[in-house]
C-alpha atoms as a PDB file:
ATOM      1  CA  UNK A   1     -46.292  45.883  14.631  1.00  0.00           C
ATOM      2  CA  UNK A   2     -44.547  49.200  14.241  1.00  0.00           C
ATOM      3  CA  UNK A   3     -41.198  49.951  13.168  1.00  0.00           C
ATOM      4  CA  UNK A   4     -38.921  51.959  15.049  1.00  0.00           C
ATOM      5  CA  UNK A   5     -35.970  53.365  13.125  1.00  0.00           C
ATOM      6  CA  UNK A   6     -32.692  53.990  14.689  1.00  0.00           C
ATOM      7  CA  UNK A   7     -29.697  55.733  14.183  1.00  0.00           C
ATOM      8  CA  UNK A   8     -31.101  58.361  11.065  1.00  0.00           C
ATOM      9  CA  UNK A   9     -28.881  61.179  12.253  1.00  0.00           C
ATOM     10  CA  UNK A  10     -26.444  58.986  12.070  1.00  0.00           C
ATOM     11  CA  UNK A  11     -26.831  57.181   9.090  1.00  0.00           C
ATOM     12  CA  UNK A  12     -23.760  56.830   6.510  1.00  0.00           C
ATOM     13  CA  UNK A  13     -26.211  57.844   3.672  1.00  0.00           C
ATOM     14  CA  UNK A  14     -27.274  60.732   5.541  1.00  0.00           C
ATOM     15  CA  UNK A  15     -23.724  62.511   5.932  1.00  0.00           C
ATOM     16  CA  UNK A  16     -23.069  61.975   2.250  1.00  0.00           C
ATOM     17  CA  UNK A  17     -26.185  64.485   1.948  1.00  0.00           C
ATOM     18  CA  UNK A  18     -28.780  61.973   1.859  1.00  0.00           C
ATOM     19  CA  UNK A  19     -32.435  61.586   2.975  1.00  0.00           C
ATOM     20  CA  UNK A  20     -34.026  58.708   4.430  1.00  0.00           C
ATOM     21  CA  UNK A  21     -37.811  57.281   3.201  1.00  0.00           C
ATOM     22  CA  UNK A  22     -39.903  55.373   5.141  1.00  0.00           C
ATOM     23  CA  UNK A  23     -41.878  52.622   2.968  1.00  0.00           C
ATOM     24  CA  UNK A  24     -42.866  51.234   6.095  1.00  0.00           C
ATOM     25  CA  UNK A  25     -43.556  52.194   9.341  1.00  0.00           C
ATOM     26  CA  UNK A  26     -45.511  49.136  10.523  1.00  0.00           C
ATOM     27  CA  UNK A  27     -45.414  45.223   9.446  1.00  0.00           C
ATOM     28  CA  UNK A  28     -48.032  42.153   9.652  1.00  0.00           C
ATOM     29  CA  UNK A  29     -46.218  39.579  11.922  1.00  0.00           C
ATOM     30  CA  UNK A  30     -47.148  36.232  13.038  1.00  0.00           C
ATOM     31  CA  UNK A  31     -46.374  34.504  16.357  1.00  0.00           C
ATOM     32  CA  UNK A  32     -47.210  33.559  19.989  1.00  0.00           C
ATOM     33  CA  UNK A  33     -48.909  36.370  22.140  1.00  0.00           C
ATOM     34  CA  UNK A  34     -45.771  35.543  24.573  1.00  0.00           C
ATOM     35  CA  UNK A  35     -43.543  36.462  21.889  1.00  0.00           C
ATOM     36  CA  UNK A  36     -45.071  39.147  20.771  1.00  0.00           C
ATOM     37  CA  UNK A  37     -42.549  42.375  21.056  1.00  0.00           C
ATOM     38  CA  UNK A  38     -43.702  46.291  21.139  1.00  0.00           C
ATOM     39  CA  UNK A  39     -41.940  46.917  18.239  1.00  0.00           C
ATOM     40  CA  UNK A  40     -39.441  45.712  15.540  1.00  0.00           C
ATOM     41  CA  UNK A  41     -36.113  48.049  15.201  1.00  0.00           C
ATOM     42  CA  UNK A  42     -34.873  48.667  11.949  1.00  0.00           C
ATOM     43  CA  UNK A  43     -30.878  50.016  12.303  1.00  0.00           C
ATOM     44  CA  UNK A  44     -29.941  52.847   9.581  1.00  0.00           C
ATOM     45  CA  UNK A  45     -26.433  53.334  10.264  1.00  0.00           C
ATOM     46  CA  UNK A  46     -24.738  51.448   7.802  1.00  0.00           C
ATOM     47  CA  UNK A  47     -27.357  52.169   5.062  1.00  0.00           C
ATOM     48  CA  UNK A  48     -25.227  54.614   1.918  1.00  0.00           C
ATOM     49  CA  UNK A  49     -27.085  56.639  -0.281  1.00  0.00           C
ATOM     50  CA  UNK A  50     -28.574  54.679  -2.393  1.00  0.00           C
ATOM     51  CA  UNK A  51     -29.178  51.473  -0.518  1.00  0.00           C
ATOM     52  CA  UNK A  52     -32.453  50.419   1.093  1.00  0.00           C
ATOM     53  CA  UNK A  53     -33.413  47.846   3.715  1.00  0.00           C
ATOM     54  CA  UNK A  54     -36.039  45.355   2.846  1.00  0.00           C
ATOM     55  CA  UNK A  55     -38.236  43.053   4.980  1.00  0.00           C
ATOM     56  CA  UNK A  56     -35.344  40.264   4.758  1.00  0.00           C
ATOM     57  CA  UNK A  57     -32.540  42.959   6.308  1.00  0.00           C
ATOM     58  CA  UNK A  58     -34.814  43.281   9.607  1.00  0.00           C
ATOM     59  CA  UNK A  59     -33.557  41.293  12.755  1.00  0.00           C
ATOM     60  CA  UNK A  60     -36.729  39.425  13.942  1.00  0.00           C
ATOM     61  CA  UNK A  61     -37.105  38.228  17.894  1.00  0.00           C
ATOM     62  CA  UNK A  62     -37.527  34.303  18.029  1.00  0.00           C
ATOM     63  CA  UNK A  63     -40.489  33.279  17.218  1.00  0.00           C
ATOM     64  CA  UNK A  64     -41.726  36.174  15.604  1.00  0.00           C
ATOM     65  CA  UNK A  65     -42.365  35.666  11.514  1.00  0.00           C
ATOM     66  CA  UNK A  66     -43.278  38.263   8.978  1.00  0.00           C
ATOM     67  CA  UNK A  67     -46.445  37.920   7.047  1.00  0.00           C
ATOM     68  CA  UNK A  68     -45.649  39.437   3.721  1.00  0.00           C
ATOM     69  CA  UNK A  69     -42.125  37.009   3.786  1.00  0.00           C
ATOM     70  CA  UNK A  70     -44.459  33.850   4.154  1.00  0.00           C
ATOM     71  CA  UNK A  71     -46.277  34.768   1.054  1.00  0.00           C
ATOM     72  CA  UNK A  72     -43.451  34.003  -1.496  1.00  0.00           C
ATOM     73  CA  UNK A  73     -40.706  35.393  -3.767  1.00  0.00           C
ATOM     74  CA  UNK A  74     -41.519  39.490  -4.309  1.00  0.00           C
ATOM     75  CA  UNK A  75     -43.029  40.170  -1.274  1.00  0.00           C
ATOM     76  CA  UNK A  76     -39.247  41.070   0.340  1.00  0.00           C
ATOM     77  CA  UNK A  77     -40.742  44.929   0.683  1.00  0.00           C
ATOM     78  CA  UNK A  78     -38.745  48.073   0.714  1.00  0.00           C
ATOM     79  CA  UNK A  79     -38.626  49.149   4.735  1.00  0.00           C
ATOM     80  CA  UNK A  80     -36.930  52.488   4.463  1.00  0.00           C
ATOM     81  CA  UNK A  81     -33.737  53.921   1.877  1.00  0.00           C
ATOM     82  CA  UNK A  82     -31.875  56.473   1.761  1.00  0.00           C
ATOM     83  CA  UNK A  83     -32.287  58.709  -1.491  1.00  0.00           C
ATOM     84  CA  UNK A  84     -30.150  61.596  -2.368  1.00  0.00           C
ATOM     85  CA  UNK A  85     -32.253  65.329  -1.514  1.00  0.00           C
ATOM     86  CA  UNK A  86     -32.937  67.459  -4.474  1.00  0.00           C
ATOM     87  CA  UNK A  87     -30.083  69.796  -5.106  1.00  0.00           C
ATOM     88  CA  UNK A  88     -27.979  67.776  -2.150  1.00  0.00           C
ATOM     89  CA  UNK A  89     -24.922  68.186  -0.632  1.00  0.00           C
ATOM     90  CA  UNK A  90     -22.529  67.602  -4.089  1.00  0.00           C
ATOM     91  CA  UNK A  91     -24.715  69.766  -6.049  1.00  0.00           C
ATOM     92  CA  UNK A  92     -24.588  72.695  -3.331  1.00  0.00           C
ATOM     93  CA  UNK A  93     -20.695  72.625  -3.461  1.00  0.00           C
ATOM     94  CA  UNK A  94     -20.640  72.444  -7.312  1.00  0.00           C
ATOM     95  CA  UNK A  95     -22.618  75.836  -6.973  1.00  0.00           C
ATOM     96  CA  UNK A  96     -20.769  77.412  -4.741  1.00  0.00           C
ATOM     97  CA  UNK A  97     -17.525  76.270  -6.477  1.00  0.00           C
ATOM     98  CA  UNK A  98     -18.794  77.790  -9.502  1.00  0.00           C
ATOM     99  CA  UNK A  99     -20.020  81.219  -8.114  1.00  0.00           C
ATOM    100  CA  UNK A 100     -16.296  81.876  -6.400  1.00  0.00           C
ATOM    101  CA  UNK A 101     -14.690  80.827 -10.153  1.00  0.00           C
ATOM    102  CA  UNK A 102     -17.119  83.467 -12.116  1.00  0.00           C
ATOM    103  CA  UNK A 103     -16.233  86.083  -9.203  1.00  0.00           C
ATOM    104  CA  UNK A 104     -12.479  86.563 -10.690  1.00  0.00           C
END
């Protein structure tokens, strides 16, 4: 069943200079061929830098079960996170900050 991610662009994490990762862009479900949906959304907006969404965070249709979740305690898999970019946002600043002080 494939994932479809919403809201990236705007994605709390993502202003603060952020990056989102995809662990996942499909999951194993289980349930009725009547229930079965075209995809599963997974909503990124509220997600900071730093913070991930896991199988458990996903809103499931009724009747529709994840696999992995039926298999026990540590199968509640990373779905996406937002990690901070190499050299982000804060970094960049710092650097320019820095240049402008060594200019006087």
């Amino acid at each position: 069943m494939p994932l479809h991610f919403l809201n990236e662009d705007s994605c709390v994490g993502v202003k603060a200079g952020g990056a989102i990762t995809h662990a996942r862009v499909e999951v194993e479900v289980k349930c009725l061929p009547a229930d079965l949906p075209e995809f599963i959304e997974v909503d990124m907006a509220d997600v900071e830098l730093g913070g991930h969404i896991h199988l458990t965070d996903l809103t499931m249709p009724a009747g529709v079960e994840l696999v992995a979740l039926q298999q026990g305690e540590g199968h509640d898999l990373d779905v996406a996170s937002v990690q901070s970019t190499r050299g982000g946002k804060e970094e960049a600043e710092e650097a320019a900050s820095e240049e402008e002080g060594g200019e006087e």
